[in-house]
Structures are given as structure tokens and as C-alpha cells.
Protein backbone atom coordinates (compact mmCIF):
# COMPACT_ATOMS: atom_id res chain seq x y z
CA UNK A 1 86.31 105.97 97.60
CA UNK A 2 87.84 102.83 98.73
CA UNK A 3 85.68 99.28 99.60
CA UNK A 4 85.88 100.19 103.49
CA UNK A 5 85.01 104.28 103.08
CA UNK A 6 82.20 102.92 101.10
CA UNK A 7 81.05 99.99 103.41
CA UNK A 8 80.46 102.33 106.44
CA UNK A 9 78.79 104.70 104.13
CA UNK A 10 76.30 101.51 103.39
CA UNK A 11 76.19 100.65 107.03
CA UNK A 12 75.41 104.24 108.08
CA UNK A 13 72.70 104.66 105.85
CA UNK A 14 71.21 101.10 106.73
CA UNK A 15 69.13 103.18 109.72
CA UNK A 16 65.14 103.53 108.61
CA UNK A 17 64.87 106.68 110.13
CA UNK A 18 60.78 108.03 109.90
CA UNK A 19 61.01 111.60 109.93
CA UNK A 20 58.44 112.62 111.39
CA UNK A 21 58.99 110.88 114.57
CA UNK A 22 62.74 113.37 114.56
CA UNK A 23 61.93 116.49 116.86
CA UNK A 24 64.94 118.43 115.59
CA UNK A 25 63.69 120.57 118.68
CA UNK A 26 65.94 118.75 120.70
CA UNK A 27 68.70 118.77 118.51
CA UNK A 28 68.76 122.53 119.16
CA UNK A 29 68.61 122.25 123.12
CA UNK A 30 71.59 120.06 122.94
CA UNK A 31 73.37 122.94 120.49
CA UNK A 32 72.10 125.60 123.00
CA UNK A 33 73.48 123.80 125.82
CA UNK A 34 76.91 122.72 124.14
CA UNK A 35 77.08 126.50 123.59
CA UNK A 36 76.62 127.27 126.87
CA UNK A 37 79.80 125.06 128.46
CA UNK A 38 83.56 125.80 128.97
CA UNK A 39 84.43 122.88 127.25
CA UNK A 40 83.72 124.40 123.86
CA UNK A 41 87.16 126.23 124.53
CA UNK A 42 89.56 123.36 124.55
CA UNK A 43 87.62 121.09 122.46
CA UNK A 44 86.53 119.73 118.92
CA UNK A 45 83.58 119.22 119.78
CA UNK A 46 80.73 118.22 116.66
CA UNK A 47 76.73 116.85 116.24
CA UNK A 48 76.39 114.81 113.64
CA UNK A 49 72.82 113.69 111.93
CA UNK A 50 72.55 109.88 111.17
CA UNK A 51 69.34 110.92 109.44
CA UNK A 52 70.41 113.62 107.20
CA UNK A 53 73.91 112.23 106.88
CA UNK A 54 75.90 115.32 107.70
CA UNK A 55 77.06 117.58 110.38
CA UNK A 56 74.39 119.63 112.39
CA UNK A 57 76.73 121.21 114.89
CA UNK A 58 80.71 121.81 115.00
CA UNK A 59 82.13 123.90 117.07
CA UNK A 60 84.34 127.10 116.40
CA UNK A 61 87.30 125.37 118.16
CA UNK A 62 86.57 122.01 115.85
CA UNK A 63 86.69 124.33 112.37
CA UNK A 64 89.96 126.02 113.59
CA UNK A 65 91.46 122.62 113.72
CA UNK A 66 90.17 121.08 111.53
CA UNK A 67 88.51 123.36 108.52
CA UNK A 68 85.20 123.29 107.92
CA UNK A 69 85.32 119.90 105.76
CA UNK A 70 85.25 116.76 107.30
CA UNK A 71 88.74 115.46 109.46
CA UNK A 72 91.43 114.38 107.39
CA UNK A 73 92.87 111.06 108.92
CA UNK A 74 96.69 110.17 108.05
CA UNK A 75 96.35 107.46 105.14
CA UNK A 76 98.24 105.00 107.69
CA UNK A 77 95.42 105.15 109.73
CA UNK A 78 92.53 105.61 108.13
CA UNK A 79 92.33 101.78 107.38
CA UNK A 80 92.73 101.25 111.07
CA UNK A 81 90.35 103.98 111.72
CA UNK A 82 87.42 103.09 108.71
CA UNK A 83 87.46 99.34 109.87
CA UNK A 84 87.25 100.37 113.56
CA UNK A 85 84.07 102.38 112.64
CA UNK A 86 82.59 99.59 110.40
CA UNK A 87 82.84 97.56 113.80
CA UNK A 88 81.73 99.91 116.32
CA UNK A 89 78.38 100.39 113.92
CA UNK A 90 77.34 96.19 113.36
CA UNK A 91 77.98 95.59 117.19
CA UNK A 92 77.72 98.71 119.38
CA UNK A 93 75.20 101.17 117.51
CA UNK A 94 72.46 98.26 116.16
CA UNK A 95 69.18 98.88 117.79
CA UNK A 96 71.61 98.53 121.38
CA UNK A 97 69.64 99.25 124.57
CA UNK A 98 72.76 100.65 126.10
CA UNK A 99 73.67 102.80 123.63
CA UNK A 100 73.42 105.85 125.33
CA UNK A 101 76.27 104.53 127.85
CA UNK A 102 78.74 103.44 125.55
CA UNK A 103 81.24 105.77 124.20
CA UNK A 104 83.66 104.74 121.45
CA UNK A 105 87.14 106.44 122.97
CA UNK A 106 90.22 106.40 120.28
CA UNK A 107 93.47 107.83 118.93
CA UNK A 108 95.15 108.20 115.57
CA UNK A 109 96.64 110.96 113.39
CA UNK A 110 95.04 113.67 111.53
CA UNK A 111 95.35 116.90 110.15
CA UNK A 112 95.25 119.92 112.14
CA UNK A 113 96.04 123.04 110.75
CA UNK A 114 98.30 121.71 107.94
CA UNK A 115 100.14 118.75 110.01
CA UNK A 116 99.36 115.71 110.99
CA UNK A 117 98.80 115.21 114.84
CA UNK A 118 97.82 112.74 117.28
CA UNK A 119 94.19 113.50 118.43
CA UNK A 120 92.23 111.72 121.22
CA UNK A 121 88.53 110.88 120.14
CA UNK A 122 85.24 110.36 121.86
CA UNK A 123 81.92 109.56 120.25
CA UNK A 124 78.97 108.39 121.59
CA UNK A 125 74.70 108.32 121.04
CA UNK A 126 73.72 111.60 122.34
CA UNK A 127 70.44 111.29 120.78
CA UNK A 128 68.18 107.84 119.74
CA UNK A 129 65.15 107.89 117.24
CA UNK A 130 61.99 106.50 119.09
CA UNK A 131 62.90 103.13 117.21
CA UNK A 132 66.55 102.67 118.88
CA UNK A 133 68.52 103.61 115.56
CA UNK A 134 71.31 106.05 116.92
CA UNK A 135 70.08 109.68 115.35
CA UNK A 136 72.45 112.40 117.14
CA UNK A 137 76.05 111.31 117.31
CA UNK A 138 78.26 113.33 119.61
CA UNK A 139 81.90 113.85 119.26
CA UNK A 140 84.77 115.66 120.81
CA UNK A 141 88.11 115.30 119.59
CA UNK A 142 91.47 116.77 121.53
CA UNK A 143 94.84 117.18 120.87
CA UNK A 144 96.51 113.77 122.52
CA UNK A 145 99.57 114.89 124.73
CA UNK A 146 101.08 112.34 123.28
CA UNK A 147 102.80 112.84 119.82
CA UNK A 148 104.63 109.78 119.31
CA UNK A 149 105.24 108.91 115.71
CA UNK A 150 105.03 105.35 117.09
CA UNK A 151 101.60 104.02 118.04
CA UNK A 152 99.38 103.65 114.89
CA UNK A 153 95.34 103.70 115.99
CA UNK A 154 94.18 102.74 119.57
CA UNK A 155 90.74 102.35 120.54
CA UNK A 156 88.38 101.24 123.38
CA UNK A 157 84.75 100.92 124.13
CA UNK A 158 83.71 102.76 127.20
CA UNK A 159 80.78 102.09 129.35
CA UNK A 160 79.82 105.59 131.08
CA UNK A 161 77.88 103.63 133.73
CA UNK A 162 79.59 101.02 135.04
CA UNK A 163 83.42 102.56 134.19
CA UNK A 164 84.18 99.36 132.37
CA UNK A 165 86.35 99.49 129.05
CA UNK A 166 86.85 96.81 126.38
CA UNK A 167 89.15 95.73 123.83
CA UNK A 168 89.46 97.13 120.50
CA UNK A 169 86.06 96.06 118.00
CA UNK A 170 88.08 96.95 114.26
CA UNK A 171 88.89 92.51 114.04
CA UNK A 172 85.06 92.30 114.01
CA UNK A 173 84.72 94.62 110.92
CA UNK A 174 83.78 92.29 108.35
CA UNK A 175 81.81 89.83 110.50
CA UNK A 176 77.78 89.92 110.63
CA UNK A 177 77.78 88.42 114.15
CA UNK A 178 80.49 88.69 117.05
CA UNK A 179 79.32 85.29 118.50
CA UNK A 180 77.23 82.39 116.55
CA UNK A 181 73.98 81.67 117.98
CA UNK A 182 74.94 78.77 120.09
CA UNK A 183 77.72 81.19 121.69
CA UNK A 184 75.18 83.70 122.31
CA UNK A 185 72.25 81.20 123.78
CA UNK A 186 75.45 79.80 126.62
CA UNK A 187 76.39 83.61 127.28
CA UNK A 188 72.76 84.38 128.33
CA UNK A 189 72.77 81.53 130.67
CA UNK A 190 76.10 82.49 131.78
CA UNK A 191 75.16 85.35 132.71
CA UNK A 192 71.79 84.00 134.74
CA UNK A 193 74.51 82.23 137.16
CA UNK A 194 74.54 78.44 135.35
CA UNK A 195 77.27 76.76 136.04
CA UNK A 196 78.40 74.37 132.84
CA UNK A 197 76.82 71.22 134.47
CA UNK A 198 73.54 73.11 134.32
CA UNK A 199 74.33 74.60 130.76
CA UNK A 200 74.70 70.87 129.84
CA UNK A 201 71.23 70.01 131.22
CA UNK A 202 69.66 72.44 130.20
CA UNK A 203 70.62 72.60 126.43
CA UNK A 204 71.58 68.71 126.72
CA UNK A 205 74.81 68.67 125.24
CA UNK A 206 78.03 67.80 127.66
CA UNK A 207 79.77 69.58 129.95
CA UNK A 208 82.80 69.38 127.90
CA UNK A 209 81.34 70.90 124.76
CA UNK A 210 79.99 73.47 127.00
CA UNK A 211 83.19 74.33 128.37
CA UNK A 212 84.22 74.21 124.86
CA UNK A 213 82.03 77.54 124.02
CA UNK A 214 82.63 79.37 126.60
CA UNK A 215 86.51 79.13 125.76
CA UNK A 216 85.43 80.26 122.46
CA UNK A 217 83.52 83.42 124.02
CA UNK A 218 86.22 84.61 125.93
CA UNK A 219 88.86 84.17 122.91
CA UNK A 220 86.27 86.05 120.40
CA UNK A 221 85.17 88.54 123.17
CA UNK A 222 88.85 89.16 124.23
CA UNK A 223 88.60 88.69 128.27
CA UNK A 224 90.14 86.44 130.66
CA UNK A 225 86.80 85.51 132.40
CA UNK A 226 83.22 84.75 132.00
CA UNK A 227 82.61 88.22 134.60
CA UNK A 228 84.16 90.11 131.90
CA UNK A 229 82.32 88.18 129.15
CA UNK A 230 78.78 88.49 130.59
CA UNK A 231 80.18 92.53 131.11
CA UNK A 232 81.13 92.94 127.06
CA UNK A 233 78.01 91.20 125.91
CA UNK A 234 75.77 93.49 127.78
CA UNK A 235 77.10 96.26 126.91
CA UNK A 236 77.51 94.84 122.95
CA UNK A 237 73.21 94.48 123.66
CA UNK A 238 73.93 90.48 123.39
CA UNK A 239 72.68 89.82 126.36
CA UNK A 240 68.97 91.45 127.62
């Protein structure tokens, strides 16, 4: 196991899950009612337990793909992939209020039945623990019409609700914050309506060093605009 397989292992089993707040009741209504649609028929579609680290639920389409192990990524991706995942667990799936509405939506290469194919990905929180740590993880997982040998690992965070996307997370993967606290203190009033003038009052510094972080929010945040900013840092759970 390499340092980033074993980092996400870490971060994965950084969750204090108390089990006897887990009603694994409703981890069988959501098998049940997976069971019960036509998607099951064209996708890979799987449950995984944060708490018991391991798969409660994969489809019969998902182990004639993929085998009943876990999926094989192509080892020119799986650095891509591993850091993406390391990423999309510090800043999407920490104790997030919107959890539930973000969906991590990617594409890389793995095996499927004994060659390596592009596949598209979707995973998301189908289930929280009463204390906001993600517990059921859904994923369903395609085979991508396109088959490009050219492309490497694309990803994008997807907010169910509003429709909104955002950039690739994986350049985050080895940071403990997205934004330093200053950053994060001029985004919430941002996103209250302040203009920079009234930043600058407010946390009585100038206009100019104001200006100065919000520049730096857009850059780290990769958006063109403090709409888009406010946008990515509530759905990162940066902003409440």
C-alpha cells in the first residue's frame, strides 16, 4: 500500500461512528428499494459502510463488471483518482450540512471484465449518522461512451439542488484547510452582501487588503466571481 492508498484509509476511518445510534434498518430499505428500480440493469451500482469499512450492497450488474473484489483502477490513474478521494473526504464529507446534495461525479479507467475501460462515476451521502459523519455511501458507476485513450481522470462536484458544478478538489489533497481563517471570516461576509468598503470597516483592515483576499478566494476556490465563490463555499459547508 502506497502513502496516498494509506492516507484515505486514515481519513476514512477518522469518523467516530457510535453504533448504537446506526439503525442498519434503513440500510436495508435503501437495498430493498435499489432492488426494486430499473436502473439496477444498466448500472454498477454499490452501498458502502463508512462504519464497518466495507461494502454492504453491490449490485449483480456491479460484480459482472467488476468481480466481486473491490474496482481495479488503471495504475495511471489511480494517483489521480486516490488524491481526488483524499480531497473530496477533508472538504466535502467533514461533518458538511449539505452533504446529502453533493455528489462527487468522475471518470478514469478501470478494469472491467479483463480490460481496462473508461467508466463514469457517481458517489454521494445516501445515508448520515445522527452526528453528520457520512455512514452510507452510494455509488453507481457506468461504462463512459467515451473510450478515448486520451483524457487521464476528470472530476466534478455536483450540487443536486441547485444544479451547480465545481472544479476538480484532488490540488486540495494534502491541505488541512481550503481557505485560512482570514479567507474564510471575508467569504462569510461576502456572502451576507458586504461590499469591500464594509469588509474594511468591519474587520478594520483596508479596502485594498480586502480586495487582496478575495482575489485569493477566487484563485484557491477556482471561480471567476465572488457569486460563484459564496456558491463553492456553501456547498464545501464553509459558509453556514
Amino acid at each position: 500500500m502506497n502513502n496516498l492508498e494509506r492516507e484515505y484509509e486514515r481519513l476514512a476511518r477518522d469518523w467516530q461512528f457510535r453504533a448504537e445510534a446506526l439503525d442498519y434498518e434503513v440500510l436495508h430499505r435503501h437495498i430493498h428499494s435499489l432492488e426494486a428500480s430499473p436502473m439496477l440493469q444498466h448500472a454498477a451500482v454499490t452501498i458502502y459502510d463508512n462504519y464497518r469499512h466495507c461494502h454492504a450492497y453491490a449490485s449483480p450488474y456491479h460484480q459482472r463488471l467488476f468481480g466481486p473484489s473491490e474496482v481495479e483502477v488503471h495504475p495511471d490513474d489511480l494517483e489521480a483518482v486516490l488524491k481526488n478521494a483524499i480531497a473530496t473526504l477533508r472538504h466535502i464529507f467533514q461533518r458538511n450540512p449539505n452533504m446529502r446534495a453533493l455528489k462527487l461525479v468522475r471518470e478514469y479507467r478501470a478494469m472491467v471484465r479483463g480490460d481496462y475501460r473508461r467508466v463514469n462515476e457517481q458517489m454521494q451521502v445516501l445515508e448520515p449518522d445522527a452526528d453528520g459523519n457520512p455512514w452510507l455511501m452510494l455509488c453507481v458507476m457506468e461504462i463512459s461512451p467515451n473510450q478515448s485513450p486520451i483524457g487521464g481522470v476528470t472530476s466534478r462536484i455536483l450540487n443536486t439542488e441547485t444544479g451547480e458544478n465545481f472544479s476538480p478538489l484532488d490540488r486540495y489533497y494534502d491541505q488541512s484547510s481550503v481557505l485560512s481563517a482570514r479567507e474564510s471570516q471575508i467569504l462569510q461576509l461576502i456572502a451576507t452582501g458586504l461590499l469591500s468598503k464594509e469588509i474594511s470597516s468591519q474587520l478594520s483592515i483596508s479596502v485594498h487588503t480586502v480586495n487582496t483576499h478575495r482575489q485569493r478566494i477566487l484563485e484557491k476556490l477556482g471561480v471567476d466571481t465572488s457569486i460563484e465563490a459564496v456558491s463553492y463555499g456553501r456547498s464545501l459547508g464553509m459558509i453556514v
